[in-house]
C-alpha atoms as a PDB file:
ATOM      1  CA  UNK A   1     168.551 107.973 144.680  1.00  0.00           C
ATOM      2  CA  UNK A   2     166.918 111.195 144.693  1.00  0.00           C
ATOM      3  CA  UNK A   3     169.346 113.368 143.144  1.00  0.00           C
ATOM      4  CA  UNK A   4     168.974 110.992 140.058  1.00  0.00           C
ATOM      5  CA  UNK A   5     165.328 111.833 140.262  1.00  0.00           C
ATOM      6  CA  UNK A   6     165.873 115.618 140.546  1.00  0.00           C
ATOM      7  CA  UNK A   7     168.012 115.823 137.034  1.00  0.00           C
ATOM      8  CA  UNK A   8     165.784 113.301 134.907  1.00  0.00           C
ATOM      9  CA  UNK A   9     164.745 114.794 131.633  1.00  0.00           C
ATOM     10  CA  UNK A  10     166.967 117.793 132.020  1.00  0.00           C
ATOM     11  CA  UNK A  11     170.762 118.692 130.634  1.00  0.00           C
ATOM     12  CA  UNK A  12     173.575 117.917 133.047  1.00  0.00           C
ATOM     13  CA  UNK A  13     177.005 118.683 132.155  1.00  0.00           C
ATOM     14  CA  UNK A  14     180.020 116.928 133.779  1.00  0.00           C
ATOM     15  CA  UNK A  15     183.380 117.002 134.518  1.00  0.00           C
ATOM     16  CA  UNK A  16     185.656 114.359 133.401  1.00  0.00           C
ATOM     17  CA  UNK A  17     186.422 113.105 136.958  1.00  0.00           C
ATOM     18  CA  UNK A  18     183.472 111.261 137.718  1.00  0.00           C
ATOM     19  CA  UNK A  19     183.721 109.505 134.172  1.00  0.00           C
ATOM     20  CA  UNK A  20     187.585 108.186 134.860  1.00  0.00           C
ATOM     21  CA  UNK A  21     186.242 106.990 138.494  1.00  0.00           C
ATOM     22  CA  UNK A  22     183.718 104.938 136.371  1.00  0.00           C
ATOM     23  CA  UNK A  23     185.625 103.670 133.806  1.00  0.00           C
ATOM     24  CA  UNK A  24     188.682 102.149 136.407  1.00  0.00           C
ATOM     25  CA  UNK A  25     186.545 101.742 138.878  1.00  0.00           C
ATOM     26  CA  UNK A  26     188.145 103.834 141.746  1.00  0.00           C
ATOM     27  CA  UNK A  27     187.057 102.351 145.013  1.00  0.00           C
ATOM     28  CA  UNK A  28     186.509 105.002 146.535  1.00  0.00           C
ATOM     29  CA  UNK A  29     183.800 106.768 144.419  1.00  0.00           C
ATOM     30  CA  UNK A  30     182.621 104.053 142.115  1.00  0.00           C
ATOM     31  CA  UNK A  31     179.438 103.787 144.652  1.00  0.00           C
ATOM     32  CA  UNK A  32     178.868 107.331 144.073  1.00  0.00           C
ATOM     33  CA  UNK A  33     179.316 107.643 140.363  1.00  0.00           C
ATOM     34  CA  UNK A  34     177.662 104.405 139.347  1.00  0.00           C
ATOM     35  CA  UNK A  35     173.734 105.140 139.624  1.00  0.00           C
ATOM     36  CA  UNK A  36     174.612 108.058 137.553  1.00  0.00           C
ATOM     37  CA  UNK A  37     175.555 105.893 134.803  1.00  0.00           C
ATOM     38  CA  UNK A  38     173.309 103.015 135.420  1.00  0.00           C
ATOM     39  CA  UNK A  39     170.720 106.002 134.809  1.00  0.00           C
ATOM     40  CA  UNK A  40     172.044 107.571 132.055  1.00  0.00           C
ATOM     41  CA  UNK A  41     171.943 103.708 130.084  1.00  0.00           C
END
């Protein structure tokens, strides 16, 4: 994904949101918030 590639090797701050989609793995935005934190591992 390309906006992965944008932020690599820089600071990105985050609201909580995205992490609670992650974490119960909402439906509807786990698809969205998951290569975030595949990249962040």
């Amino acid at each position: 994904m390309e906006w992965l590639k944008s932020m690599q090797g820089t600071v990105v701050g985050m609201d909580t949101a995205p992490l609670i989609y992650f974490i119960e793995e909402n439906p509807a935005y786990l698809d969205i918030v998951r290569p975030f934190f595949i990249a962040l591992d």
